[in-house]
Protein backbone atom coordinates (compact mmCIF):
# COMPACT_ATOMS: atom_id res chain seq x y z
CA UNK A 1 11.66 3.51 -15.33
CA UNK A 2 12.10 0.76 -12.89
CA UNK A 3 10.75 -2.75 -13.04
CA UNK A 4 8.29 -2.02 -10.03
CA UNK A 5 6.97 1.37 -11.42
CA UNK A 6 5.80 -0.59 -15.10
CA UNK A 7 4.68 -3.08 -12.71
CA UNK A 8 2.48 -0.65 -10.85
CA UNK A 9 1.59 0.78 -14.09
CA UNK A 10 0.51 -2.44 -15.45
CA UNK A 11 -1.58 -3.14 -12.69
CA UNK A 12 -3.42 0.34 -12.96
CA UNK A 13 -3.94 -0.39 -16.41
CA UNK A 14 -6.02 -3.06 -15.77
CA UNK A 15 -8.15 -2.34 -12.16
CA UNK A 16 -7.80 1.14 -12.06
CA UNK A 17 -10.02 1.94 -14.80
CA UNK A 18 -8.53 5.55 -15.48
CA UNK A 19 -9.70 7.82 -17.96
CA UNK A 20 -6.30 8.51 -19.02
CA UNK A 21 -3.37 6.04 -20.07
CA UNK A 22 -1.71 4.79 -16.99
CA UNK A 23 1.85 4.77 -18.98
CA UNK A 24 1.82 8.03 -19.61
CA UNK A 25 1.11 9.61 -16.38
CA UNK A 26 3.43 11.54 -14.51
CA UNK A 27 4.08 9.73 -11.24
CA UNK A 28 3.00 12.69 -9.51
CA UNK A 29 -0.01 12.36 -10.98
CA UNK A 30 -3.22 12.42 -8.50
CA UNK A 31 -4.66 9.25 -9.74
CA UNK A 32 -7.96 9.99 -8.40
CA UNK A 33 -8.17 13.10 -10.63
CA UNK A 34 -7.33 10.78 -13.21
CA UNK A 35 -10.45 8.92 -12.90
CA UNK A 36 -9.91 5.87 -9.99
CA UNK A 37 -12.77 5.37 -7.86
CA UNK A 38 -12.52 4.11 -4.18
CA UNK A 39 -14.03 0.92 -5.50
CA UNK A 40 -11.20 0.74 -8.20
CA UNK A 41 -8.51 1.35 -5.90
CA UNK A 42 -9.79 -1.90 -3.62
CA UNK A 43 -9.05 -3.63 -6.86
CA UNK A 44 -5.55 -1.74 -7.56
CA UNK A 45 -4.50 -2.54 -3.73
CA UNK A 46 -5.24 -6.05 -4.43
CA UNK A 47 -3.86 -6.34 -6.89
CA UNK A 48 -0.84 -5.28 -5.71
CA UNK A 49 -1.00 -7.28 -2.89
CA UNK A 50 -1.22 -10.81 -5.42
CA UNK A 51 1.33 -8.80 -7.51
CA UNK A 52 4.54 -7.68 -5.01
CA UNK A 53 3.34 -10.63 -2.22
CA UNK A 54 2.72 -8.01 0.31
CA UNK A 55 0.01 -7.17 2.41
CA UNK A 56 -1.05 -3.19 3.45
CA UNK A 57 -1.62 -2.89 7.03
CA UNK A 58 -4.14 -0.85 8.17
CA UNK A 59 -2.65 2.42 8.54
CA UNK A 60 -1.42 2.30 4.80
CA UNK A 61 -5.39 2.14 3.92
CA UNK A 62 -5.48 5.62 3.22
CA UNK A 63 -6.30 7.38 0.24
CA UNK A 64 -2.80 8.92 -0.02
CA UNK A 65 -1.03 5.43 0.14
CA UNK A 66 -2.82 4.85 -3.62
CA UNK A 67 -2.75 8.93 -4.56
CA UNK A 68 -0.13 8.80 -7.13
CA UNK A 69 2.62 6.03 -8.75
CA UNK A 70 5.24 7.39 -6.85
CA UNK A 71 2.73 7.21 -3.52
CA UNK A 72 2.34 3.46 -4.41
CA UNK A 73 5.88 2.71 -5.23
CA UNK A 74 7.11 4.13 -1.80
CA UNK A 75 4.73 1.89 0.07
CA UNK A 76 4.93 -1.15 -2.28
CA UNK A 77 9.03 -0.49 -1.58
CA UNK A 78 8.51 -0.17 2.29
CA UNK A 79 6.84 -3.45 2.33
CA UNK A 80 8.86 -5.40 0.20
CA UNK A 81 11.72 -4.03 2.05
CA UNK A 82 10.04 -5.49 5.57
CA UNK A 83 9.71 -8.80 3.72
């Protein structure tokens, strides 16, 4: 597992407020099956945000962006990569 994906777990951990473990998901998991809220995933994007030192534009507010781990590591990648 790499360092980002635990750190995305970690974060879900603690904001997402999932019904299920957040270490054991698959990271295809839908994450809103799982039991995140949209209010939850405000918290999980910033939390990212304070996290990685990246910022989501607007088109990356979507629903999708925050679907799964592997969802969030491919935009939390992307925008590290811009950085």
């Amino acid at each position: 597992m790499t360092d980002t994906v635990s750190r995305i777990r970690a974060i879900l951990a603690q904001h997402a407020r999932l019904a299920k473990d957040a270490a054991t998901l698959p990271e295809d998991a839908d994450l809103y099956q799982a039991g995140m809220s949209s209010h939850a995933s405000v918290n999980v994007m910033l939390a990212l945000e304070g996290a990685f030192d990246i910022e989501f534009p607007d088109h990356m507010l979507t629903r999708s962006v925050f679907s799964s781990v592997s969802a969030i590591r491919s935009a939390v990648e992307e925008l590290t990569a811009q950085a």
